[in-house]
N, C-alpha and C. Protein backbone atom coordinates (compact mmCIF):
# COMPACT_ATOMS: atom_id res chain seq x y z
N UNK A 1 -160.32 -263.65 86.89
CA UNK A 1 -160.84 -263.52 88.23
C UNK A 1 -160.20 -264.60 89.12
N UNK A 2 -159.42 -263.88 90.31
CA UNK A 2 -159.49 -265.46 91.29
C UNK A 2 -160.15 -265.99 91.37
N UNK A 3 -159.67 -267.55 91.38
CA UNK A 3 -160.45 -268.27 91.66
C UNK A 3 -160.55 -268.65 93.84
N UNK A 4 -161.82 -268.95 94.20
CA UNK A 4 -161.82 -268.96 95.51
C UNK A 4 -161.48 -270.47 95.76
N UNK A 5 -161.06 -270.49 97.62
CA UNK A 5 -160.99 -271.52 98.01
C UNK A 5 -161.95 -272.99 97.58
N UNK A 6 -162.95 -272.86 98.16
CA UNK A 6 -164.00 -273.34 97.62
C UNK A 6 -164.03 -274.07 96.18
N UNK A 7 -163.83 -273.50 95.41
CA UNK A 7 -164.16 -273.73 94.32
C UNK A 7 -162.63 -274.29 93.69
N UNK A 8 -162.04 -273.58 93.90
CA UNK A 8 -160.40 -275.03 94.07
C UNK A 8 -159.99 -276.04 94.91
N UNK A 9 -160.82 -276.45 95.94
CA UNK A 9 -161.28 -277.36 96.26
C UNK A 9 -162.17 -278.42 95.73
N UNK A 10 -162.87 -277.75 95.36
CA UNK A 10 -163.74 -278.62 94.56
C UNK A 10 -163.16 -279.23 93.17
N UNK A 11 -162.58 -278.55 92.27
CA UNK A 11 -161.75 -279.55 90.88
C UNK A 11 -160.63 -280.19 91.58
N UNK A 12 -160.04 -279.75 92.57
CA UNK A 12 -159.14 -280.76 93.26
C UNK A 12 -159.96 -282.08 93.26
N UNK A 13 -160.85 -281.86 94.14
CA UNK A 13 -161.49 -283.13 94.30
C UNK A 13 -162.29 -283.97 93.32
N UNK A 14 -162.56 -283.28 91.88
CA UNK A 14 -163.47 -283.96 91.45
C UNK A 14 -161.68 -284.44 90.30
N UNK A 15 -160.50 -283.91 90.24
CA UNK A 15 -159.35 -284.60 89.52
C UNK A 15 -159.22 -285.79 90.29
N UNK A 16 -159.02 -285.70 91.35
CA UNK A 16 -158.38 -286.91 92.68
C UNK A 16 -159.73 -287.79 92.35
N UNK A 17 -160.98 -287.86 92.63
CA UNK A 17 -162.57 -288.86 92.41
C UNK A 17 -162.07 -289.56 90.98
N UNK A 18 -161.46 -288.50 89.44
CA UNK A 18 -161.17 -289.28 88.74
C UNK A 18 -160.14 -290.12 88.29
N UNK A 19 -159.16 -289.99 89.15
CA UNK A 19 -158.49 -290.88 88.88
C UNK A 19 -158.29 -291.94 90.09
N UNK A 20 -159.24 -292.16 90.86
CA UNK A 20 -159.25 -293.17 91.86
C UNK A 20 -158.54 -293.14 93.23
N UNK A 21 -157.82 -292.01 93.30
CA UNK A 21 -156.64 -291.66 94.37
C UNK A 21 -157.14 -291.69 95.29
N UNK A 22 -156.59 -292.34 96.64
CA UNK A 22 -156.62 -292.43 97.59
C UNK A 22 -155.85 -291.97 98.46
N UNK A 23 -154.79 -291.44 98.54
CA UNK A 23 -153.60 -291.26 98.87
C UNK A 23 -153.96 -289.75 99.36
N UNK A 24 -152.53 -289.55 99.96
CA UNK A 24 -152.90 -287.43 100.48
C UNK A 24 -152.76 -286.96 98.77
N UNK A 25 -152.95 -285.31 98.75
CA UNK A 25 -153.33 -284.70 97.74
C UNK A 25 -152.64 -283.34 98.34
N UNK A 26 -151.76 -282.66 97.56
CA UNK A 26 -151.36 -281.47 97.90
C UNK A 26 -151.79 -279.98 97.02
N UNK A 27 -151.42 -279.06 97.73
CA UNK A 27 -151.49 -277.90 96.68
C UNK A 27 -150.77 -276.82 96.34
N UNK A 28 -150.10 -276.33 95.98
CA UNK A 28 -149.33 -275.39 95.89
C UNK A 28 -149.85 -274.06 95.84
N UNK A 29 -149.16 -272.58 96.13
CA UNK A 29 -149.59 -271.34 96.35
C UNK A 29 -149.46 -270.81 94.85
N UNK A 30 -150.64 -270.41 94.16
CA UNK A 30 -150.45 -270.24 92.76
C UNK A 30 -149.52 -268.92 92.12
N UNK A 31 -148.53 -268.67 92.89
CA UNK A 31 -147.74 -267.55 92.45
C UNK A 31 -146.02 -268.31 92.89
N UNK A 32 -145.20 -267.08 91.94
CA UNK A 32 -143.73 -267.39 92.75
C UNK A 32 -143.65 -266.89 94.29
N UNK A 33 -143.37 -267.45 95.43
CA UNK A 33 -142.90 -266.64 96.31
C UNK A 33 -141.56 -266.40 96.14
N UNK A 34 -140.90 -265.28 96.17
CA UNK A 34 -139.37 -264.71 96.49
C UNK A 34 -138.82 -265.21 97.72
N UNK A 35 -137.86 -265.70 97.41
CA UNK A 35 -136.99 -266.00 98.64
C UNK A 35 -136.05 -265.26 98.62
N UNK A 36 -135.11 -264.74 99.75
CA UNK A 36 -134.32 -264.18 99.97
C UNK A 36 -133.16 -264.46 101.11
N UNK A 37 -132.18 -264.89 101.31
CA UNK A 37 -131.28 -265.54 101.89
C UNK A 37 -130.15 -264.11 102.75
N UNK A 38 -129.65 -263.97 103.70
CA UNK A 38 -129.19 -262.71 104.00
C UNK A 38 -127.79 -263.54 105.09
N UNK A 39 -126.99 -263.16 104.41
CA UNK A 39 -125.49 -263.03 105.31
C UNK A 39 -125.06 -262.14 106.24
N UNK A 40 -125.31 -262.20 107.47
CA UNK A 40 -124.86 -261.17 108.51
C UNK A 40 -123.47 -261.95 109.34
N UNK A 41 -123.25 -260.73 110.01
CA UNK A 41 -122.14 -261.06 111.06
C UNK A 41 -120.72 -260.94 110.46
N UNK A 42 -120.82 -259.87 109.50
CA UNK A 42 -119.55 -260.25 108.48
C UNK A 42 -118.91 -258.95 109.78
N UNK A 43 -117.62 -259.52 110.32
CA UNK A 43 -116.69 -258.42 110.57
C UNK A 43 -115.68 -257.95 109.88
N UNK A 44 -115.78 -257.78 108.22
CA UNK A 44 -115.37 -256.84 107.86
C UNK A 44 -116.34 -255.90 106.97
N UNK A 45 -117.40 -256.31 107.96
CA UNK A 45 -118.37 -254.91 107.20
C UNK A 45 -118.25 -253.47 108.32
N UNK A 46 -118.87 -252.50 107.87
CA UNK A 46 -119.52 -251.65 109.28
C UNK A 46 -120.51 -252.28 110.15
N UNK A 47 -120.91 -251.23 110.66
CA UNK A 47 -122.66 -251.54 111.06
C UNK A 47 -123.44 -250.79 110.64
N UNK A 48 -122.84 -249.66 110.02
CA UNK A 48 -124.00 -249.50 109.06
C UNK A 48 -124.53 -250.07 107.61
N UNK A 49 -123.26 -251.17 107.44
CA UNK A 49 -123.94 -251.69 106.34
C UNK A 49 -124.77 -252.84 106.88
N UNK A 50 -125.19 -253.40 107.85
CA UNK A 50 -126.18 -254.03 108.50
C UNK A 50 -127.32 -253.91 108.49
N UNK A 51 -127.52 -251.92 108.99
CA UNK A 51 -128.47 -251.39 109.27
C UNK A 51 -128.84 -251.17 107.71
N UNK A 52 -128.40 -250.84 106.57
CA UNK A 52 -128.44 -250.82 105.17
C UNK A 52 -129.25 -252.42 104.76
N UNK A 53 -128.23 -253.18 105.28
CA UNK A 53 -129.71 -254.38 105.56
C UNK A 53 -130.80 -254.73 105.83
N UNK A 54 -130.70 -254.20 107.36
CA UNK A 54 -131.99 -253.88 107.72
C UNK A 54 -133.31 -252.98 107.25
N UNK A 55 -132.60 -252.17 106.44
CA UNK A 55 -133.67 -251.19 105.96
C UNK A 55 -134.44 -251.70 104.79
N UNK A 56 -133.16 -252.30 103.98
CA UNK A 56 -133.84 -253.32 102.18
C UNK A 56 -134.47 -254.07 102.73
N UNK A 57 -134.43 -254.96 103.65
CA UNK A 57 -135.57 -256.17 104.21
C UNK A 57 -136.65 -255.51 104.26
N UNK A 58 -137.36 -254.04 105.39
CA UNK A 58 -137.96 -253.64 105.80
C UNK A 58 -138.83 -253.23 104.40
N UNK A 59 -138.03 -253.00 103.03
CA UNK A 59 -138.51 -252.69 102.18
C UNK A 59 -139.43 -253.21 101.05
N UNK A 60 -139.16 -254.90 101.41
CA UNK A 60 -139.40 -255.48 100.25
C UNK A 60 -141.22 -256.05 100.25
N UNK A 61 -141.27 -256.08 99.25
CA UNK A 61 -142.55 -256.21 99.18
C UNK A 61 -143.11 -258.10 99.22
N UNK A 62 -144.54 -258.26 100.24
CA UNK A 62 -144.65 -259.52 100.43
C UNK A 62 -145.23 -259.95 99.45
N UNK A 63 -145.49 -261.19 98.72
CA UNK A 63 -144.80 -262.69 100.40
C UNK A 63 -143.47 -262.62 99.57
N UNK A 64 -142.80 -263.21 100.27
CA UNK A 64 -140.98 -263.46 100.71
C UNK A 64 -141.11 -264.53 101.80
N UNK A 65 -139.77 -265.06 101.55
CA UNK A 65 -139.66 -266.31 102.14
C UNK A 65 -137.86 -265.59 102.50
N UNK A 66 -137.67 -265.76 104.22
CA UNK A 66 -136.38 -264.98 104.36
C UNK A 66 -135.53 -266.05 104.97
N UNK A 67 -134.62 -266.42 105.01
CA UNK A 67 -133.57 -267.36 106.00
C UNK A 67 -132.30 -266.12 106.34
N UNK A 68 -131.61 -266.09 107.50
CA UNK A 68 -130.55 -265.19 107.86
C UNK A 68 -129.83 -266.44 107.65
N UNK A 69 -128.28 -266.57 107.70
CA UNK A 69 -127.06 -266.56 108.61
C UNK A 69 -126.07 -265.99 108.65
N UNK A 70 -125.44 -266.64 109.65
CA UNK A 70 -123.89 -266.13 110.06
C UNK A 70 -122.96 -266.23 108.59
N UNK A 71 -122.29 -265.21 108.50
CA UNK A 71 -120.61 -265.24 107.51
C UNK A 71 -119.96 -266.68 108.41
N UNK A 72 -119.50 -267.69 107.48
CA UNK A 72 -118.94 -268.56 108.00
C UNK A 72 -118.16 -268.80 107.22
N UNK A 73 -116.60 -268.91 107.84
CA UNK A 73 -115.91 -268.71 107.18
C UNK A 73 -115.16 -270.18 106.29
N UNK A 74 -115.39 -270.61 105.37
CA UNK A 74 -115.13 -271.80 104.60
C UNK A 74 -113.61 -272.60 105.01
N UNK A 75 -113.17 -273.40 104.73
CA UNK A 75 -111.43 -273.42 105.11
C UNK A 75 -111.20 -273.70 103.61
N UNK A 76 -109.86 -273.28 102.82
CA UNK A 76 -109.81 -273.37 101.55
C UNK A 76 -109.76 -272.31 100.66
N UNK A 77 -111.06 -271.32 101.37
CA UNK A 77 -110.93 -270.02 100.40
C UNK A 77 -110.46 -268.71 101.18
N UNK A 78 -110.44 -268.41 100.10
CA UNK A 78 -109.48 -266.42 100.46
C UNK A 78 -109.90 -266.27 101.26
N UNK A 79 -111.71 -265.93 101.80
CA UNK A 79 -112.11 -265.31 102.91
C UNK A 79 -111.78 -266.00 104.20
N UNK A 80 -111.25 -267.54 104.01
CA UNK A 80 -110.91 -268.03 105.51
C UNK A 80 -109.64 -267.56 105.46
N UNK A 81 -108.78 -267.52 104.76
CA UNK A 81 -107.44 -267.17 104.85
C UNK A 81 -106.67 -265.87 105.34
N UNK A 82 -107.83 -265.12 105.05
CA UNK A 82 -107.76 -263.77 105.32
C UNK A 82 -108.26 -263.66 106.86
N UNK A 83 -109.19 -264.73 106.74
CA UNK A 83 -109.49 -264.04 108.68
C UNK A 83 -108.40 -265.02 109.72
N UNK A 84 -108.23 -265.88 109.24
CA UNK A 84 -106.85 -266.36 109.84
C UNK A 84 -105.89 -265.07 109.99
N UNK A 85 -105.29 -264.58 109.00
CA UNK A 85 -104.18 -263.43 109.11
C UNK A 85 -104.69 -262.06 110.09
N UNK A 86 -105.88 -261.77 110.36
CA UNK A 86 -106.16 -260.91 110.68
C UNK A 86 -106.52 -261.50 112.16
N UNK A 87 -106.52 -262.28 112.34
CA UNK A 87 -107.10 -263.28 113.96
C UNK A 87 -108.47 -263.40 114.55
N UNK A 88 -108.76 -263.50 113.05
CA UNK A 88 -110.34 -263.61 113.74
C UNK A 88 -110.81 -264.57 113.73
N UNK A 89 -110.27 -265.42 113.87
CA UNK A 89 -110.23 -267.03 113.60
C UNK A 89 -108.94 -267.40 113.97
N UNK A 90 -108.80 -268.64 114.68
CA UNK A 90 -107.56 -269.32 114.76
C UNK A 90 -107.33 -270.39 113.83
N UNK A 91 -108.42 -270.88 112.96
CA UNK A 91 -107.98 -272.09 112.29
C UNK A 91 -109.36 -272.86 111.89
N UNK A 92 -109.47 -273.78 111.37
CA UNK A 92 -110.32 -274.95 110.75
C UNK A 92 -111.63 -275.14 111.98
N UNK A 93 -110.80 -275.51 113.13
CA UNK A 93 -111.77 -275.58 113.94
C UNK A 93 -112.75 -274.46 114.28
N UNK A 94 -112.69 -273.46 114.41
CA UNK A 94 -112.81 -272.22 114.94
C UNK A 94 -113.65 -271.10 114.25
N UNK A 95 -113.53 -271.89 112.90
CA UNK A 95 -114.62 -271.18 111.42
C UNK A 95 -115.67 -270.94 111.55
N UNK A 96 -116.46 -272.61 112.25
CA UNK A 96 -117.66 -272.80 112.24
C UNK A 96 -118.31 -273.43 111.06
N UNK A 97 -117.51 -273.89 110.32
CA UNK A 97 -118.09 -274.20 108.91
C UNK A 97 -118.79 -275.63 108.95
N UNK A 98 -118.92 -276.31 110.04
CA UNK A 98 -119.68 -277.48 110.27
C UNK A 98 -120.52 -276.91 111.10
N UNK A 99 -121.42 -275.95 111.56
CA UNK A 99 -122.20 -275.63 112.41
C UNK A 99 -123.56 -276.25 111.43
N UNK A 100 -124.03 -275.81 110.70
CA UNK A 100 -125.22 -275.90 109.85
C UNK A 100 -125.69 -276.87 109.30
N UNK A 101 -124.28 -277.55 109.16
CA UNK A 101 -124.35 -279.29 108.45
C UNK A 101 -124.61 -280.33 109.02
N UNK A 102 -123.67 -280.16 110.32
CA UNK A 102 -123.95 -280.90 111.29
C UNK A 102 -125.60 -281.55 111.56
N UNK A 103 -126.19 -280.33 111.44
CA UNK A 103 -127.54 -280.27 112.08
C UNK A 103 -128.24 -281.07 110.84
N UNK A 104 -127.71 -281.12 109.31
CA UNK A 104 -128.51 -281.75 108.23
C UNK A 104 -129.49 -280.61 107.93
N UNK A 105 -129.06 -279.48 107.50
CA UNK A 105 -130.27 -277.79 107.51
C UNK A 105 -129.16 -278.00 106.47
């Protein structure tokens, strides 16, 4: 049977009373949540494989934990190299591959 708020509150508090703690006290959500991470903006996809995106998101069952970003293109590997040749990118600068870091995310 779940157990209720209430009442996991309460052995919280009577663990923390025995061992003298004073300090904050946390709790965690007693299941896995799924996370799921999603790469968009790729121009060498369609758009319908986007919308193919959009639809599996729409699908999945909660809780989920979602973050998007941008395709960014690395400097070093094939996929930057390739969008260099194709001009979708001019170069190192232009990747974006310090956008995210920058920020410390």
């Amino acid at each position: 049977m779940p157990a209720k708020p209430r009442a996991v509150a309460n052995v919280v508090a009577e663990i923390v009373h025995s061992f003298d703690w004073h300090g904050p006290v946390g709790c965690g959500f007693p299941a896995v949540i799924l996370a799921y991470f999603y790469i968009i903006a790729n121009p060498y996809e369609e758009a319908e494989d986007l919308l193919e995106t959009i639809r599996l998101f729409a699908r999945l069952p909660y809780p989920f934990y979602s973050q998007v970003y941008n395709l960014v293109f690395f400097p070093g590997t094939v996929l930057f190299d390739h969008a260099c040749r194709d001009r979708l990118i001019e170069g190192k600068a232009d990747s974006g591959y310090e956008l995210d870091y920058k920020a410390g995310l």
